[in-house]
N, C-alpha and C. Protein backbone atom coordinates (compact mmCIF):
# COMPACT_ATOMS: atom_id res chain seq x y z
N UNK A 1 36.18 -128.62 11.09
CA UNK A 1 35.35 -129.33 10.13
C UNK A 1 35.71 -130.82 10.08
N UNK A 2 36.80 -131.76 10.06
CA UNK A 2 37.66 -132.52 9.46
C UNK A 2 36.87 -133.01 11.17
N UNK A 3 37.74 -132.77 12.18
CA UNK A 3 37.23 -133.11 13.50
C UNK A 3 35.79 -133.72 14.01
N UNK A 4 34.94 -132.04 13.27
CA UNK A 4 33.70 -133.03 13.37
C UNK A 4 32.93 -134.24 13.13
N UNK A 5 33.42 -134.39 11.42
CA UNK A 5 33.30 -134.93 10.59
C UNK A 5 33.77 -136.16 10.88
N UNK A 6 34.63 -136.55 11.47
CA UNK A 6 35.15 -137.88 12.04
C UNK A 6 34.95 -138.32 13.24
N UNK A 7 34.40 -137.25 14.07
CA UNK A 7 33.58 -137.62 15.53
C UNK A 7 32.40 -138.19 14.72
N UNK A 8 31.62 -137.86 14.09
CA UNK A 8 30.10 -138.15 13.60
C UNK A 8 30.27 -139.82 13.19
N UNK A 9 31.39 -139.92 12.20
CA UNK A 9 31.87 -141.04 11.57
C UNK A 9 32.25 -142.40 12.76
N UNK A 10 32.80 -141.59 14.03
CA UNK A 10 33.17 -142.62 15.12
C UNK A 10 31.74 -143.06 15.69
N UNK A 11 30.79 -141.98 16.37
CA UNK A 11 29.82 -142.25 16.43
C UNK A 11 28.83 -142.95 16.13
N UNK A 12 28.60 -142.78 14.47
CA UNK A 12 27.86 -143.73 13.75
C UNK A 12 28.00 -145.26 14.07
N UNK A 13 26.60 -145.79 13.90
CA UNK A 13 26.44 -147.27 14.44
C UNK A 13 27.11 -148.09 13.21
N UNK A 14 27.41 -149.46 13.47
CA UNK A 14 28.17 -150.14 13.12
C UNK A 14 26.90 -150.92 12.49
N UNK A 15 27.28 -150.59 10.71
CA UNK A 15 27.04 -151.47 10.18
C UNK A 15 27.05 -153.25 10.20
N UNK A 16 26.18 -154.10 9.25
CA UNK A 16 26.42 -155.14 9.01
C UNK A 16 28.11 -155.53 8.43
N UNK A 17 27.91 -154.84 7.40
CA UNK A 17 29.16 -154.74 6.53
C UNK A 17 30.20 -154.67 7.28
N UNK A 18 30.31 -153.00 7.78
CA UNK A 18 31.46 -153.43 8.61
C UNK A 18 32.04 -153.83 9.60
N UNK A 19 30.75 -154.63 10.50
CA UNK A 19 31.39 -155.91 11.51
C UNK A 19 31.51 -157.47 10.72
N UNK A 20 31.35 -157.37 9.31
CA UNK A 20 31.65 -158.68 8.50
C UNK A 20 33.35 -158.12 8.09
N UNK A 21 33.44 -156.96 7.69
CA UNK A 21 34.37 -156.87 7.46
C UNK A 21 35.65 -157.15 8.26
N UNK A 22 35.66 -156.95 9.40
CA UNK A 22 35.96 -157.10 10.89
C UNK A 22 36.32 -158.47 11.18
N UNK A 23 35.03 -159.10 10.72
CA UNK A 23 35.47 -160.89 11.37
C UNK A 23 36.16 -160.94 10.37
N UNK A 24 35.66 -160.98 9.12
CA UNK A 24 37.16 -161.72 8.08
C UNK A 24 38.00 -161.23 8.50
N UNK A 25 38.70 -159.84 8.86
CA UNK A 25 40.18 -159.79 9.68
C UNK A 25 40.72 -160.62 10.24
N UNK A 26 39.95 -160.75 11.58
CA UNK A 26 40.15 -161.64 12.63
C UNK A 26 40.26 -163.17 12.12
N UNK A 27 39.10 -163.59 11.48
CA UNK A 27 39.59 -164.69 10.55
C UNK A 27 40.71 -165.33 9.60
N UNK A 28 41.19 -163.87 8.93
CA UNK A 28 42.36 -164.53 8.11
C UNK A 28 43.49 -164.41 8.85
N UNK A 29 43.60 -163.30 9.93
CA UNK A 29 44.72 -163.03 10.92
C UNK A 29 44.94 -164.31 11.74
N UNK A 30 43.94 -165.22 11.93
CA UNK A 30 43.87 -166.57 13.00
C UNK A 30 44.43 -167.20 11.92
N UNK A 31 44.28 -167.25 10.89
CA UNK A 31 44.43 -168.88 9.35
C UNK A 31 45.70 -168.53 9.68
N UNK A 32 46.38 -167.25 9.23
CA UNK A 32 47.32 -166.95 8.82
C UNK A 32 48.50 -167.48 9.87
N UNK A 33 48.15 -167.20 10.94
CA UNK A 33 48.53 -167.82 12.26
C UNK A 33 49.23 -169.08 11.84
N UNK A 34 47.93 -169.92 11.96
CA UNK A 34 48.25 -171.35 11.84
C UNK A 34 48.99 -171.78 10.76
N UNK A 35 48.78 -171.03 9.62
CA UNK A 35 49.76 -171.81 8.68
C UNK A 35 51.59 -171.41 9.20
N UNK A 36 51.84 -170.03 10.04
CA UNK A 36 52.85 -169.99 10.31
C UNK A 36 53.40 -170.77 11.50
N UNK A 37 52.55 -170.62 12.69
CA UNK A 37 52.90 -171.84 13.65
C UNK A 37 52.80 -173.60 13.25
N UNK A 38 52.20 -174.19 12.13
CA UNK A 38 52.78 -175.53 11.88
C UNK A 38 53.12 -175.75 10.20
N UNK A 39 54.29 -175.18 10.32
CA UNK A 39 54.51 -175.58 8.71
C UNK A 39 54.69 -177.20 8.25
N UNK A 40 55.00 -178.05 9.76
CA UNK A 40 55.23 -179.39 9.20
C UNK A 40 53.92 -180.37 8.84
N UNK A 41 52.96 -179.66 9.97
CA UNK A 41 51.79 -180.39 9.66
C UNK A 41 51.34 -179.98 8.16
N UNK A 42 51.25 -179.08 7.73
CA UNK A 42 50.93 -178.63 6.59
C UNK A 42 51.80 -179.53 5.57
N UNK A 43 52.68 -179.70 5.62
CA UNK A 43 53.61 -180.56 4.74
C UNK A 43 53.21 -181.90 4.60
N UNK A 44 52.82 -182.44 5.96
CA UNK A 44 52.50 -183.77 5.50
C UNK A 44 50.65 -184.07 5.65
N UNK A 45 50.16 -182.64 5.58
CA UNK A 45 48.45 -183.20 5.34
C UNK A 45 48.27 -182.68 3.89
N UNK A 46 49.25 -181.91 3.24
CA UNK A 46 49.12 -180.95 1.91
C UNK A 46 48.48 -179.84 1.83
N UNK A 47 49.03 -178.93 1.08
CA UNK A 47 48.19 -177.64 1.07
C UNK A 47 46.86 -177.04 1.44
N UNK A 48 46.54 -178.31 0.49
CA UNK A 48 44.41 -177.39 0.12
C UNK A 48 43.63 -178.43 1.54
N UNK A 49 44.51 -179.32 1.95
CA UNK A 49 43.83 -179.73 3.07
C UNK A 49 43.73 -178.94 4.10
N UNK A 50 45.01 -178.50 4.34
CA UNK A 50 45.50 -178.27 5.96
C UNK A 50 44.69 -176.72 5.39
N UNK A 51 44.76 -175.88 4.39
CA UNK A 51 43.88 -174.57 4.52
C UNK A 51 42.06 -174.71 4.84
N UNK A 52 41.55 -175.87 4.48
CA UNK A 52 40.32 -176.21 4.88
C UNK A 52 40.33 -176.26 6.76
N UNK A 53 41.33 -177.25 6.94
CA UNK A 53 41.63 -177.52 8.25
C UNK A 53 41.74 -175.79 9.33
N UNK A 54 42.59 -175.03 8.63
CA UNK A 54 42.70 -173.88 9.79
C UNK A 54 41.10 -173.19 9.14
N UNK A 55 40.57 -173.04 7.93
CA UNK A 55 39.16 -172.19 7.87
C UNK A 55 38.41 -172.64 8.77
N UNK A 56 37.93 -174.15 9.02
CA UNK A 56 37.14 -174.25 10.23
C UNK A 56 37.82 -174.47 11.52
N UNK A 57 38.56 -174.61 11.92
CA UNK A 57 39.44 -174.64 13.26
C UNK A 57 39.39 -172.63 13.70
N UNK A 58 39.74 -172.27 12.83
CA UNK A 58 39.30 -170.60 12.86
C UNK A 58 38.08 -170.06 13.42
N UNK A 59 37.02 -170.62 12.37
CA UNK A 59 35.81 -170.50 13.04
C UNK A 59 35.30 -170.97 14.10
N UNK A 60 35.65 -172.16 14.00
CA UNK A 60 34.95 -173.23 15.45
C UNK A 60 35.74 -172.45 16.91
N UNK A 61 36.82 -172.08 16.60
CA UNK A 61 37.97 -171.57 17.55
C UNK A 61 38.21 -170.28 18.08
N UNK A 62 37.01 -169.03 18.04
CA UNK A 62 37.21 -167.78 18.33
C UNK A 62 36.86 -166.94 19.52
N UNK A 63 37.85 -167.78 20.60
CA UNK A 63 38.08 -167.61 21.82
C UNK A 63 39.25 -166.39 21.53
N UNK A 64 39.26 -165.57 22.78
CA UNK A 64 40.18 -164.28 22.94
C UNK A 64 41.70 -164.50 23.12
N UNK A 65 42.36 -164.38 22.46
CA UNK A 65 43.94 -164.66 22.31
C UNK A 65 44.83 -163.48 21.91
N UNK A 66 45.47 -163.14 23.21
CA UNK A 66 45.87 -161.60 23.06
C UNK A 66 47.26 -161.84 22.26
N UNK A 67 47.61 -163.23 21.66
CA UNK A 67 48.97 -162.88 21.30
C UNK A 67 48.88 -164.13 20.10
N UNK A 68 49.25 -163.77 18.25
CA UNK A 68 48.19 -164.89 17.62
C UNK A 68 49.80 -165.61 17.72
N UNK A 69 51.08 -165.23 17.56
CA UNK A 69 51.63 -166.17 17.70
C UNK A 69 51.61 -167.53 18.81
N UNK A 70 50.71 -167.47 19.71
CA UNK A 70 50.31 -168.55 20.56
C UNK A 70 49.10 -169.03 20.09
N UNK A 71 48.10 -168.91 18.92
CA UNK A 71 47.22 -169.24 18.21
C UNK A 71 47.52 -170.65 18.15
N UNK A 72 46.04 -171.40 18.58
CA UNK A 72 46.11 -172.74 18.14
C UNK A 72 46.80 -173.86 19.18
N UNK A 73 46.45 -173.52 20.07
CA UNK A 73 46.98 -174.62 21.37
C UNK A 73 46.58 -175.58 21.70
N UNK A 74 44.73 -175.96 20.76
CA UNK A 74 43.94 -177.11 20.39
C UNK A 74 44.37 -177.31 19.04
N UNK A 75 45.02 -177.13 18.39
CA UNK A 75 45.15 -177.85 17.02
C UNK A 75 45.35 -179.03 16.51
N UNK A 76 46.11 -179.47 16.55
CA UNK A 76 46.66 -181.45 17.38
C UNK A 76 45.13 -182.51 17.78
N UNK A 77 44.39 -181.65 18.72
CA UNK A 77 42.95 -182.32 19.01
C UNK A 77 42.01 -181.97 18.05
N UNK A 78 42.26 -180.78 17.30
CA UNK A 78 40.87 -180.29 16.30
C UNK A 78 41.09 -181.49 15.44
N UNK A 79 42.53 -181.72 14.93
CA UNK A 79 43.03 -182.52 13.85
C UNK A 79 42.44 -184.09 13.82
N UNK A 80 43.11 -184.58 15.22
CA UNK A 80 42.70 -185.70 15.79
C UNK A 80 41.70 -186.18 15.63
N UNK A 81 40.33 -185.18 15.66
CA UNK A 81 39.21 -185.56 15.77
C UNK A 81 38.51 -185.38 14.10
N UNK A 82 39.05 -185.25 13.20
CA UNK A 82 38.34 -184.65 11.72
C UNK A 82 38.83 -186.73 11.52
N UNK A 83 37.73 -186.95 10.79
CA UNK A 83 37.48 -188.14 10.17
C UNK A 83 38.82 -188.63 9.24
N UNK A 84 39.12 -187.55 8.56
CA UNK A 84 39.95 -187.43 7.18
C UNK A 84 41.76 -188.11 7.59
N UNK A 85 41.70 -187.83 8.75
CA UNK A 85 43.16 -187.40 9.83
C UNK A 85 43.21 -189.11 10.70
N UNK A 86 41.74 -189.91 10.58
CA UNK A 86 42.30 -190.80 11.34
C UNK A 86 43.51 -192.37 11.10
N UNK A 87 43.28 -192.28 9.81
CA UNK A 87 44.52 -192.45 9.01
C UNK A 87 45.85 -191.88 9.06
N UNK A 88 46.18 -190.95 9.57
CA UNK A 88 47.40 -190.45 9.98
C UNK A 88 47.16 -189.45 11.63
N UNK A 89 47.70 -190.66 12.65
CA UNK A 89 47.32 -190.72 14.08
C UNK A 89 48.92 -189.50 14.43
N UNK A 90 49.72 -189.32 13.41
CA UNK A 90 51.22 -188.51 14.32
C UNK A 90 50.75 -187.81 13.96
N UNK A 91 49.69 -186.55 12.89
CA UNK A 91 49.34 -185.31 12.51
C UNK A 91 49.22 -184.29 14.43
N UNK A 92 48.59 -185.17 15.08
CA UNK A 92 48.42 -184.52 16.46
C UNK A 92 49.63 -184.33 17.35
N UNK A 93 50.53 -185.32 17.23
CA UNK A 93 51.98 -185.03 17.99
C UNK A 93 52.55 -184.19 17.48
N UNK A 94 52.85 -184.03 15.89
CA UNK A 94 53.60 -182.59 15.07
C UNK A 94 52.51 -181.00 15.49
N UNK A 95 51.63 -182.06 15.26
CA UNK A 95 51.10 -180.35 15.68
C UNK A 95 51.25 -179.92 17.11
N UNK A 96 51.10 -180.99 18.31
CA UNK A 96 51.32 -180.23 19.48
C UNK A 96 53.28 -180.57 19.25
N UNK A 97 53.83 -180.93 18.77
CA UNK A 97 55.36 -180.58 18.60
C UNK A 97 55.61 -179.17 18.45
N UNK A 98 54.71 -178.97 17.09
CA UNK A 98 55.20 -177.55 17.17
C UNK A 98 54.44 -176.30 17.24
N UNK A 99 53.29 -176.96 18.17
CA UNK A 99 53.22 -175.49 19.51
C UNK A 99 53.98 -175.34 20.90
N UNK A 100 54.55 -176.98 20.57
CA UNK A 100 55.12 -176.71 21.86
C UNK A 100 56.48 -175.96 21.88
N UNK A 101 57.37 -176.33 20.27
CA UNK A 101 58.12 -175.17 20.28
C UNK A 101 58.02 -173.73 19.78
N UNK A 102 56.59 -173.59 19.23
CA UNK A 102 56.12 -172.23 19.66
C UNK A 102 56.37 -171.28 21.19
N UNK A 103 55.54 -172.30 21.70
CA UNK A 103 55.35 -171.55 23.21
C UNK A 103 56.29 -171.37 24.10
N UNK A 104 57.38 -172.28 23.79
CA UNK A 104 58.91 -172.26 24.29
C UNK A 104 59.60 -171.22 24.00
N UNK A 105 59.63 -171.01 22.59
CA UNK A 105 60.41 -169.82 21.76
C UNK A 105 59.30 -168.20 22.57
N UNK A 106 58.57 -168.16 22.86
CA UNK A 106 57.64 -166.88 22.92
C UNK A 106 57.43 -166.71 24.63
N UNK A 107 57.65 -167.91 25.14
CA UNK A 107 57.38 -167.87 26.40
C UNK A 107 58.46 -166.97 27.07
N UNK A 108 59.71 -166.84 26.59
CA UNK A 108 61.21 -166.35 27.03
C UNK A 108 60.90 -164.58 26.88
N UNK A 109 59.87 -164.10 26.45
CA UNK A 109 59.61 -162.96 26.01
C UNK A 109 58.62 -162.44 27.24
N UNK A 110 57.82 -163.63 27.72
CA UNK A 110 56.97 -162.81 29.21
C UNK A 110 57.46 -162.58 30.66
């Protein structure tokens, strides 16, 4: 019974709902990313900025990345290029600073 009942359930077509539900995963799993790979940029653009900054860098950004701790390898250029950021020209060196010691630290693992 239980068996069937969850073959039918696998089967069933995929709602709206729950392929929205789906991207917000993938969505907050990418933010979440970024706020852990650059805590310094975050420090010096401030909180409620730099979370605007990864919501659309998230979206604009949802290319296939099998590993999120390497999330965000354009970040530095997304930054670079937002109007808000051209007033502070080092936001792009900290951020590729620290993917680059991201990818250093993670690279020793492949």
């Amino acid at each position: 019974m239980f068996e069937k009942t969850f073959l039918e359930k696998m089967r069933a077509p995929v709602t709206q709902t729950g392929l929205r539900i789906y991207k917000n995963n993938i969505h907050s799993a990418r933010m979440a990313a970024l706020d852990d790979i650059f805590p310094a940029v975050k420090a010096f653009a401030g909180e409620e900025f730099f979370k605007q900054a990864c919501f659309f860098y998230a979206a604009d950004n949802d290319g296939v990345v099998s590993n999120l701790n390497l999330y965000g390898k354009n970040f530095g250029s997304y930054l670079s290029a937002l109007p808000q950021c051209h007033p502070y020209p080092y936001l792009r060196d900290i951020a590729d600073f620290e993917y680059d010691i991201r990818r250093i630290f993670y690279f020793r693992d492949q």
